[in-house]
Protein backbone atom coordinates (compact mmCIF):
# COMPACT_ATOMS: atom_id res chain seq x y z
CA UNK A 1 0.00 0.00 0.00
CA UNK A 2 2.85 2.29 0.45
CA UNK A 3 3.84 1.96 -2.87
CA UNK A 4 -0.07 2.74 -4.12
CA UNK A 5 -0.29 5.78 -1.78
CA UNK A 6 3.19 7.18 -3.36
CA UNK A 7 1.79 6.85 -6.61
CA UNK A 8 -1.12 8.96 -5.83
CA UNK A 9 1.08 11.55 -4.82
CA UNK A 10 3.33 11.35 -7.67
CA UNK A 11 0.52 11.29 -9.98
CA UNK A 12 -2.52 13.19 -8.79
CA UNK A 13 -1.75 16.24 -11.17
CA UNK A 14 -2.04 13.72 -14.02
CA UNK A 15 -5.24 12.31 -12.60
CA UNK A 16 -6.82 15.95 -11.97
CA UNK A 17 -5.76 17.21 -15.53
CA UNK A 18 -7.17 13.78 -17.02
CA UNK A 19 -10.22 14.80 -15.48
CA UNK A 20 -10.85 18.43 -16.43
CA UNK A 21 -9.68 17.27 -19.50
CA UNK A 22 -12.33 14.59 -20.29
CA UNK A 23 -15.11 16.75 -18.97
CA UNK A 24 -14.19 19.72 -21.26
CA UNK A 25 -14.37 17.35 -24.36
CA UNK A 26 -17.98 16.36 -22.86
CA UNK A 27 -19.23 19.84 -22.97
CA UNK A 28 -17.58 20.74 -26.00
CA UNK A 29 -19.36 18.23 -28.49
CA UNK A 30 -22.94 19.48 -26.69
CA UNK A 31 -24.23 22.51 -27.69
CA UNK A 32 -25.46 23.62 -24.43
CA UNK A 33 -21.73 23.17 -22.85
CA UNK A 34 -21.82 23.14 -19.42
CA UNK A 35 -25.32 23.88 -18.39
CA UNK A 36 -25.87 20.52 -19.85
CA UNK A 37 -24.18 19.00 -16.95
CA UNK A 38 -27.03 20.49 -15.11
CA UNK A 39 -30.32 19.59 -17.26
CA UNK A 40 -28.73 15.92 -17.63
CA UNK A 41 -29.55 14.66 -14.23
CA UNK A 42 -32.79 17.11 -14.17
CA UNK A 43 -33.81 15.54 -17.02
CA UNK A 44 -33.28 12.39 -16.42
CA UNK A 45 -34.82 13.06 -13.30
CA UNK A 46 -38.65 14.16 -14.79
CA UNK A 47 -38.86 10.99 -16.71
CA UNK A 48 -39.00 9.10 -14.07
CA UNK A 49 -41.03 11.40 -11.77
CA UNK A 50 -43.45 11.50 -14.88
CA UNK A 51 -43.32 7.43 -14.75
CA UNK A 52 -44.01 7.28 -11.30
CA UNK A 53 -46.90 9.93 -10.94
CA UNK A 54 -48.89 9.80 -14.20
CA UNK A 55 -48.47 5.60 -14.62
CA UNK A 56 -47.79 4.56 -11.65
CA UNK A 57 -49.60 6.62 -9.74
CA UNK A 58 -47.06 7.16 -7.04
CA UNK A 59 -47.90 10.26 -4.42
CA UNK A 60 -45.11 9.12 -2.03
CA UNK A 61 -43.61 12.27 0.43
CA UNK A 62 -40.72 13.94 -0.84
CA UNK A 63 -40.99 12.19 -4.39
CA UNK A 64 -38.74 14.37 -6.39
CA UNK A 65 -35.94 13.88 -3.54
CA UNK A 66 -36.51 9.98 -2.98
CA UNK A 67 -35.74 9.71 -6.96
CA UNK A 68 -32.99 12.31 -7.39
CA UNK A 69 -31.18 10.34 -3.77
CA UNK A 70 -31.27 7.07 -5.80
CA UNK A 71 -29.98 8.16 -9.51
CA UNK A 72 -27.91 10.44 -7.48
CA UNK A 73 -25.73 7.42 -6.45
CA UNK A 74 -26.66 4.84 -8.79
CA UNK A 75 -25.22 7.27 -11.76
CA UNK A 76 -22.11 7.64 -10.05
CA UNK A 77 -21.68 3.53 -9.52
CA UNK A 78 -23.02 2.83 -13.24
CA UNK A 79 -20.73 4.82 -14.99
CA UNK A 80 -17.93 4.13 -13.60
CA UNK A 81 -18.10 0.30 -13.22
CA UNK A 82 -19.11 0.41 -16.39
CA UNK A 83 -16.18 2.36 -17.91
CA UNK A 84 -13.27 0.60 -15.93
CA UNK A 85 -13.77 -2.84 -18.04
CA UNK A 86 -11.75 -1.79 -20.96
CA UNK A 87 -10.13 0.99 -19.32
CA UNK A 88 -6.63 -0.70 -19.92
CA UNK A 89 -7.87 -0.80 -24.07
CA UNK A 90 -9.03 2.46 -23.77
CA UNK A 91 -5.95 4.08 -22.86
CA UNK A 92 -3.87 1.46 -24.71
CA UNK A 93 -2.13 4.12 -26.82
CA UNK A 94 -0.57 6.02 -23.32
CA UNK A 95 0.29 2.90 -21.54
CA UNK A 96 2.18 1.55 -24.53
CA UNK A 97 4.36 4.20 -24.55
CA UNK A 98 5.03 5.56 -21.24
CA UNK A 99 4.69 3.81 -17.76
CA UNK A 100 1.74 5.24 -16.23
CA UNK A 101 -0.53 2.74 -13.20
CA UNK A 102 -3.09 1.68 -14.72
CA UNK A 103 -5.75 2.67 -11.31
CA UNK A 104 -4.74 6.31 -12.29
CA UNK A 105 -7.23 5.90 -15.22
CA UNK A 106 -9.93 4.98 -13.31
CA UNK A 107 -9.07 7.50 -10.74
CA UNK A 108 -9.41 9.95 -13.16
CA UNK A 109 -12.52 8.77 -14.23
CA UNK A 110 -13.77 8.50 -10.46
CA UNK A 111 -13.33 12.28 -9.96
CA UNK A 112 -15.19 13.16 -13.62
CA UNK A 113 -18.08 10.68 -11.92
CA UNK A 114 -17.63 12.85 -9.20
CA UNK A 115 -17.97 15.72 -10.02
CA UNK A 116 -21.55 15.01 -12.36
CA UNK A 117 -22.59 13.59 -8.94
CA UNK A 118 -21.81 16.46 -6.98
CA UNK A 119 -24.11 18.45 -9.54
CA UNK A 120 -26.77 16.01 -9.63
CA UNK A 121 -26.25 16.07 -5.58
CA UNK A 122 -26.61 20.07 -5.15
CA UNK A 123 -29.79 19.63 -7.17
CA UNK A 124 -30.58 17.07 -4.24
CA UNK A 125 -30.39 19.82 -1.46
CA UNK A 126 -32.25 21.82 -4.03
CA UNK A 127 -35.94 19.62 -3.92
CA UNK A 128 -35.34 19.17 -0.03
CA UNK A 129 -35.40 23.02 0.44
CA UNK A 130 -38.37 22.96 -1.94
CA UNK A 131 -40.16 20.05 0.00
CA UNK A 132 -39.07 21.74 3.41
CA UNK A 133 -37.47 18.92 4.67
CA UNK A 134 -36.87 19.41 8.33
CA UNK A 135 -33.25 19.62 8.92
CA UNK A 136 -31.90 16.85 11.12
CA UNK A 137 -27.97 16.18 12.10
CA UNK A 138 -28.42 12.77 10.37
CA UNK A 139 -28.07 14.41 7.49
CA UNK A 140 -24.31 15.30 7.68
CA UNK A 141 -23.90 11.14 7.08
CA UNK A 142 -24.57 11.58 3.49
CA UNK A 143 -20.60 12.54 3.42
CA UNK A 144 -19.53 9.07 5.10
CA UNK A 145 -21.81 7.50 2.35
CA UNK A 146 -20.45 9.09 -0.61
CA UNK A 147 -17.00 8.15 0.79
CA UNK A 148 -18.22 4.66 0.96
CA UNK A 149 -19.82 4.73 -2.18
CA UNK A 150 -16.37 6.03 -3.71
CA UNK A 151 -14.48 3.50 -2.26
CA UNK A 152 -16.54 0.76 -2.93
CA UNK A 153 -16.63 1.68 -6.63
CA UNK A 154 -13.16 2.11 -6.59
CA UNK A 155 -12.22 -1.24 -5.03
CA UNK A 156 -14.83 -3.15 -8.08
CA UNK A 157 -13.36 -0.96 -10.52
CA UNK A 158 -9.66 -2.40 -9.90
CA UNK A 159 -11.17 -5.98 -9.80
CA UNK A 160 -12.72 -5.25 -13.33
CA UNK A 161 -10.26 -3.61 -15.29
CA UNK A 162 -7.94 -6.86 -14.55
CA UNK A 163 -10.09 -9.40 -15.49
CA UNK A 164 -11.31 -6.98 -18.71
CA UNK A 165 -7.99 -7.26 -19.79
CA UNK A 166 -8.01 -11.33 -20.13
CA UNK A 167 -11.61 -11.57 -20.75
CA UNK A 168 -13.37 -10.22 -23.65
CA UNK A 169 -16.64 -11.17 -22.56
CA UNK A 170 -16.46 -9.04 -19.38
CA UNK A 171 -17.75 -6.01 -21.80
CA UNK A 172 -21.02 -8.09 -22.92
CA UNK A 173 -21.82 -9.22 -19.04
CA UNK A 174 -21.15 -6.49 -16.53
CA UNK A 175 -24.37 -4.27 -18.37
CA UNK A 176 -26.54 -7.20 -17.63
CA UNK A 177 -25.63 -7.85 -14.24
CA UNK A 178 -25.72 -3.27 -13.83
CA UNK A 179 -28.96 -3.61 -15.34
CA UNK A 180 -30.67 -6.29 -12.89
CA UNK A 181 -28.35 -4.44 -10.10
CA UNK A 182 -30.66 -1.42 -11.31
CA UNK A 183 -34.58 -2.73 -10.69
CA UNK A 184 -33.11 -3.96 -7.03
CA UNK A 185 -31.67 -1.37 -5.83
CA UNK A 186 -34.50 0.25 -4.84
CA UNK A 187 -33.98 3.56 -7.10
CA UNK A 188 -37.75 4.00 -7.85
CA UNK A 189 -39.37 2.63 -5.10
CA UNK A 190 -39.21 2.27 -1.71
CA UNK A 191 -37.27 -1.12 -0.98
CA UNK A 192 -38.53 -1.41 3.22
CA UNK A 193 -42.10 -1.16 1.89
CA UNK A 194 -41.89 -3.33 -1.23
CA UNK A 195 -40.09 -6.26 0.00
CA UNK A 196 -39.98 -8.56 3.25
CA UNK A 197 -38.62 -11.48 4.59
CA UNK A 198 -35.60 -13.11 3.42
CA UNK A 199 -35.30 -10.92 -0.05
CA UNK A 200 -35.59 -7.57 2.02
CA UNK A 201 -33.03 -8.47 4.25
CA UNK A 202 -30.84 -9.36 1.11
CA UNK A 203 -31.38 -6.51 -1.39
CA UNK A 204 -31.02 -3.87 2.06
CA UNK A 205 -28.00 -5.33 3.41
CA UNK A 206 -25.73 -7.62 0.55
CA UNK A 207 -27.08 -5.07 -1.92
CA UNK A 208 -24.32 -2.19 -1.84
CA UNK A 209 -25.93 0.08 -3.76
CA UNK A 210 -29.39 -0.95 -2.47
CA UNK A 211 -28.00 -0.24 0.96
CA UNK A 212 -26.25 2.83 0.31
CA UNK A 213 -29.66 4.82 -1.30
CA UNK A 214 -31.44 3.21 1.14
CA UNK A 215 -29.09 4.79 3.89
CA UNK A 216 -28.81 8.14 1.91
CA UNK A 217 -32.50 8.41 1.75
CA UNK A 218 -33.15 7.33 5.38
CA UNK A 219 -30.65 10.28 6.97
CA UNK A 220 -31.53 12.93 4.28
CA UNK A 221 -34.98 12.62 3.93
CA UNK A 222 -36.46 11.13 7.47
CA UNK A 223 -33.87 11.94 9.94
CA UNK A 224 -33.48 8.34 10.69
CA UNK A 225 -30.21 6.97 11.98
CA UNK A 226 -27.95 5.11 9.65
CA UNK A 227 -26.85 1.47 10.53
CA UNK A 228 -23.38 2.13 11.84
CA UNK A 229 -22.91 -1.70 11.87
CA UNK A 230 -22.99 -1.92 7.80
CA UNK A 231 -21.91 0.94 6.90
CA UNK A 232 -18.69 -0.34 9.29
CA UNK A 233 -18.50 -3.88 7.47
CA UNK A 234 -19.48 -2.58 3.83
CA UNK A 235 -16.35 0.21 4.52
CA UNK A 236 -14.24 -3.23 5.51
CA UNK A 237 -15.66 -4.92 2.55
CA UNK A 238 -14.49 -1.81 0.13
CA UNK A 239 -11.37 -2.19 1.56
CA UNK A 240 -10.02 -5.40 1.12
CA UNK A 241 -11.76 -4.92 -2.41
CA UNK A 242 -9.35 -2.69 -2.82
CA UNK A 243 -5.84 -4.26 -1.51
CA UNK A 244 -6.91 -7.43 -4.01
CA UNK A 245 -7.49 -4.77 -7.05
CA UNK A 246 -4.36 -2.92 -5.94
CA UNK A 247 -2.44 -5.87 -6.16
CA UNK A 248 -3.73 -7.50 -9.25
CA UNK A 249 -3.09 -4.90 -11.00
CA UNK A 250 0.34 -3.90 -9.86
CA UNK A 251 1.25 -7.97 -10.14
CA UNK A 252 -0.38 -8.16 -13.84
CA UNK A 253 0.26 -4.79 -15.22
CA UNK A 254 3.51 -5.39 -17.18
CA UNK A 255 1.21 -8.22 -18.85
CA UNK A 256 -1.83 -5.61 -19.94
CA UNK A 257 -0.31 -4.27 -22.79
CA UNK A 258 1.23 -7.44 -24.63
CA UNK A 259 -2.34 -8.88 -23.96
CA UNK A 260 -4.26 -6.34 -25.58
């Protein structure tokens, strides 16, 4: 780990300037440039406020807030465990030439994630002002959760871009598996109240990202307590998810490029 946290140092410029980088190209090929970065998640957002009012018929409390919480932190988690798969193809051109480790990519990518959450987040606070959402001291734990959520992401992200690099058909099954990941998570619709028994227990608890909006949405919206015993073994979990990603990659990387 020494070695990992040295890198960071020794490479964090690269990682920030990778980042403002790849969200400048974003808003330079839209035509609305950076507001877009705004009207995305809002967007997004309506659709499925309009599902879940006008089809479903859904008048739940704080409606616009419950939905924003979840694609708030599902976004984040899609997008980047989705790009980290063939991360190491991706930048094959830079990692050919120069040494560069290979995490720093999806570092980089981690802080562009970051920062459209942080948006999407503001416009969080935003409907809870609107809904006058009493404030409650809970709601300061929606830092430890994004720290967890970052972590967690990060630690998955490591595991994935090794085994993208060996396995082709990574690409084709990590979408499927985001996609079911997606209708139980609990984004757009309340996961206590839906499910029981055995399956609630499973999609609140071994469900990370069913866990974490679930959390979120309990300490921002209700003033509820969070469960500090979870959030402790899910921030253990993301952990040693980590030092195994860490190490893969540093073990494998010399391998990367002659495989791709």
């Amino acid at each position: 780990m020494k070695r990992f946290i040295s890198d960071i140092k020794r490479y964090w410029k690269y990682i920030v300037y990778s980042a403002r980088c790849t969200l400048m190209q974003d808003v330079a090929d839209s035509f609305l440039g950076w507001l877009w970065l705004i009207l995305n998640p809002i967007l997004f957002m309506l659709v499925y406020a309009f599902v879940q009012i006008c089809i479903f018929e859904n008048t739940s409390q704080y409606l616009a807030a419950f939905l924003f919480t979840g694609l708030t932190v599902w976004n984040f988690f899609n997008a980047s465990i989705s790009g980290s798969v063939r991360t190491i193809k991706r930048y094959e051109g830079i990692i050919s030439k120069i040494y560069v480790p290979k995490f720093v990519f999806l570092l980089s990518n981690l802080l562009v994630n970051g920062f459209k959450m942080l948006i999407s987040f503001l416009l969080v606070l935003l409907t809870l002002i609107l809904y006058q959402v009493p404030f409650s001291p809970t709601m300061f734990w929606c830092f430890p959760y994004f720290l967890l959520l970052f972590l967690l992401t990060f630690g998955l992200s490591c595991i994935l871009l090794h085994i993208g690099v060996f396995v082709d058909d990574l690409a084709n099954i990590v979408p499927i598996i985001l996609r079911m990941m997606f209708f139980l998570s609990g984004i757009f619709y309340d996961l206590e109240g839906k499910l029981g028994g055995t399956m609630g227990y499973v999609m609140e608890r071994l469900n990370p990202t069913a866990h974490i909006i679930l959390q979120m949405r309990r300490t921002l919206l209700y003033g509820k307590e969070p469960s500090i015993p979870w959030f402790v073994a899910w921030l253990i979990v993301s952990l040693i998810l980590i030092t195994i990603g860490i190490h893969l990659i540093y073990k494998y990387e010399r391998r990367y490029v002659k495989t791709v």
